[in-house]
C-alpha atoms as a PDB file:
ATOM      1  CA  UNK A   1       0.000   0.000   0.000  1.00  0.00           C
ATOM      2  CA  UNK A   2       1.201   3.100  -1.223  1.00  0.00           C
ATOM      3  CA  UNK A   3      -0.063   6.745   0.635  1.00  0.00           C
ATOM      4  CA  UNK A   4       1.063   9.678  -1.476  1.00  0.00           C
ATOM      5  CA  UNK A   5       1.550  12.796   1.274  1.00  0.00           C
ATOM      6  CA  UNK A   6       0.332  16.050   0.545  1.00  0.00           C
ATOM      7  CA  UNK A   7       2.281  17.564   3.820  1.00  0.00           C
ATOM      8  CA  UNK A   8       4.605  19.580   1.663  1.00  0.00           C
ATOM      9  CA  UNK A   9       1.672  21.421   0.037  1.00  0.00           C
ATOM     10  CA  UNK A  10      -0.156  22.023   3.434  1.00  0.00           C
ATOM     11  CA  UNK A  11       3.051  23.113   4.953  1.00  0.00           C
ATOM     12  CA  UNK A  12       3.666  25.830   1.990  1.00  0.00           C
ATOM     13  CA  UNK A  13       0.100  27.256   2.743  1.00  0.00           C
ATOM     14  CA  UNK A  14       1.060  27.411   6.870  1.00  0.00           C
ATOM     15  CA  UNK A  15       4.657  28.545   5.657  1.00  0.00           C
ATOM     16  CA  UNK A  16       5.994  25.541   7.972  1.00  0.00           C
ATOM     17  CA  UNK A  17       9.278  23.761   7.237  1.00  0.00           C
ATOM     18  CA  UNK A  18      10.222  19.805   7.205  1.00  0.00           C
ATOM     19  CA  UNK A  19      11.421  20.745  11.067  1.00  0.00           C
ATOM     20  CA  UNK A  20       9.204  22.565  12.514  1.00  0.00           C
ATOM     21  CA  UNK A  21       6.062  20.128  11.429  1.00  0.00           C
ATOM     22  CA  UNK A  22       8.531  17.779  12.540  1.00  0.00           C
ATOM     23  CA  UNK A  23       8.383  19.148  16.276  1.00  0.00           C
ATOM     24  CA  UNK A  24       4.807  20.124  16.275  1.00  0.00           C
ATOM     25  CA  UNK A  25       3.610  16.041  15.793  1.00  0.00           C
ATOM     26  CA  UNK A  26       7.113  14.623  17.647  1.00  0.00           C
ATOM     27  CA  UNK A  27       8.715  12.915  15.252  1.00  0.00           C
ATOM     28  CA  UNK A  28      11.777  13.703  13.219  1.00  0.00           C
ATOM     29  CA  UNK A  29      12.419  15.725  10.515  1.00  0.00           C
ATOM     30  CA  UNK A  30      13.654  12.773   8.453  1.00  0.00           C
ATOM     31  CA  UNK A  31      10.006  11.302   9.337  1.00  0.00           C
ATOM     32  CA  UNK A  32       8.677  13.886   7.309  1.00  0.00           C
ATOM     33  CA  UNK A  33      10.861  13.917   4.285  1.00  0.00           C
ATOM     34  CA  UNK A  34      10.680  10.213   3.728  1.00  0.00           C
ATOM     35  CA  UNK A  35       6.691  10.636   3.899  1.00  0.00           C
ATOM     36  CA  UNK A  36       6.845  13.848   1.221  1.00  0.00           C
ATOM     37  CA  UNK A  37       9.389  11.421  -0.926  1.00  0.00           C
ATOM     38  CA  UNK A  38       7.000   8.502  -0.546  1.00  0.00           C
ATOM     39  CA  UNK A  39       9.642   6.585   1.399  1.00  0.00           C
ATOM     40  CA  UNK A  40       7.116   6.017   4.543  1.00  0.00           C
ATOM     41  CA  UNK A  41       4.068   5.097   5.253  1.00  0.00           C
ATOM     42  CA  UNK A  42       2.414   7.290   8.487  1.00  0.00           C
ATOM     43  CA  UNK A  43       1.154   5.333  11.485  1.00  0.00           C
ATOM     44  CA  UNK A  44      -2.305   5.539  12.029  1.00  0.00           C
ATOM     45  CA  UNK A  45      -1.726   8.492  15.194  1.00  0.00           C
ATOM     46  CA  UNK A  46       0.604  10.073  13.189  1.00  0.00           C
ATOM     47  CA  UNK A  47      -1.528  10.598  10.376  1.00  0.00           C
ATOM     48  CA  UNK A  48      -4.177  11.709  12.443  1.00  0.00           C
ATOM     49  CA  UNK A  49      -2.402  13.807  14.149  1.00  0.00           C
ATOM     50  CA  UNK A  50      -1.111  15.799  11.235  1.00  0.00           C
ATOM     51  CA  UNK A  51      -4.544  16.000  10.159  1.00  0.00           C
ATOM     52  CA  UNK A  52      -5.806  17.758  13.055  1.00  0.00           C
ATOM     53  CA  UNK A  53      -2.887  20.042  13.196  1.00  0.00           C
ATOM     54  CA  UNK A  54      -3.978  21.573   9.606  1.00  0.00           C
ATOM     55  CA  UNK A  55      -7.246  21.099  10.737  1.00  0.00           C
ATOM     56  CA  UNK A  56      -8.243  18.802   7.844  1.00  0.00           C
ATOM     57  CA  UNK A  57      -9.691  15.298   7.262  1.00  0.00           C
ATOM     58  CA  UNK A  58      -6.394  12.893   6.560  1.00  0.00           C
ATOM     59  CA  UNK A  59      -7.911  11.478   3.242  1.00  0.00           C
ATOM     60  CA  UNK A  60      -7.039  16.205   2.213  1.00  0.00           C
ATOM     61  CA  UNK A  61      -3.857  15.047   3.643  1.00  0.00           C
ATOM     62  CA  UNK A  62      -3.049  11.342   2.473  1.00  0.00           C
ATOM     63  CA  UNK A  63      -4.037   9.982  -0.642  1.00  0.00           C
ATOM     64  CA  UNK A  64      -4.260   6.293  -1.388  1.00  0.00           C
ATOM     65  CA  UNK A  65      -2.389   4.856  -4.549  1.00  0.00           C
ATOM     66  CA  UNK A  66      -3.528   1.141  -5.404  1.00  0.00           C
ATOM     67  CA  UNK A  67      -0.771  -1.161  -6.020  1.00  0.00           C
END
């Protein structure tokens, strides 16, 4: 299962780098680049919580790419 991560384009609207998003949902900012490069999947609480930092639904934030 593949998610393709729209956090780049929500973090150009919020003017919010790799890092700081990073901090705000406690992981690191290598978390976030390998999701925005399609290198990692999000947990579940992760996703969720990225989500309701933008204030968003996560399917605005993650969208699914069939095999």
């Amino acid at each position: 299962m593949l998610l393709r991560a729209k956090t780049k384009e929500f973090r150009a609207r919020y003017n919010m780098s790799q890092s700081d998003l990073a901090k705000k949902v406690g992981v690191r900012r290598e978390t976030i680049g390998n999701l925005e490069n399609g290198k990692y999947n999000p947990s579940l609480k992760l996703a969720f919580d990225i989500a309701m930092l933008f204030e968003v639904s996560i399917e605005e934030i993650f969208e699914y790419i069939p095999d």
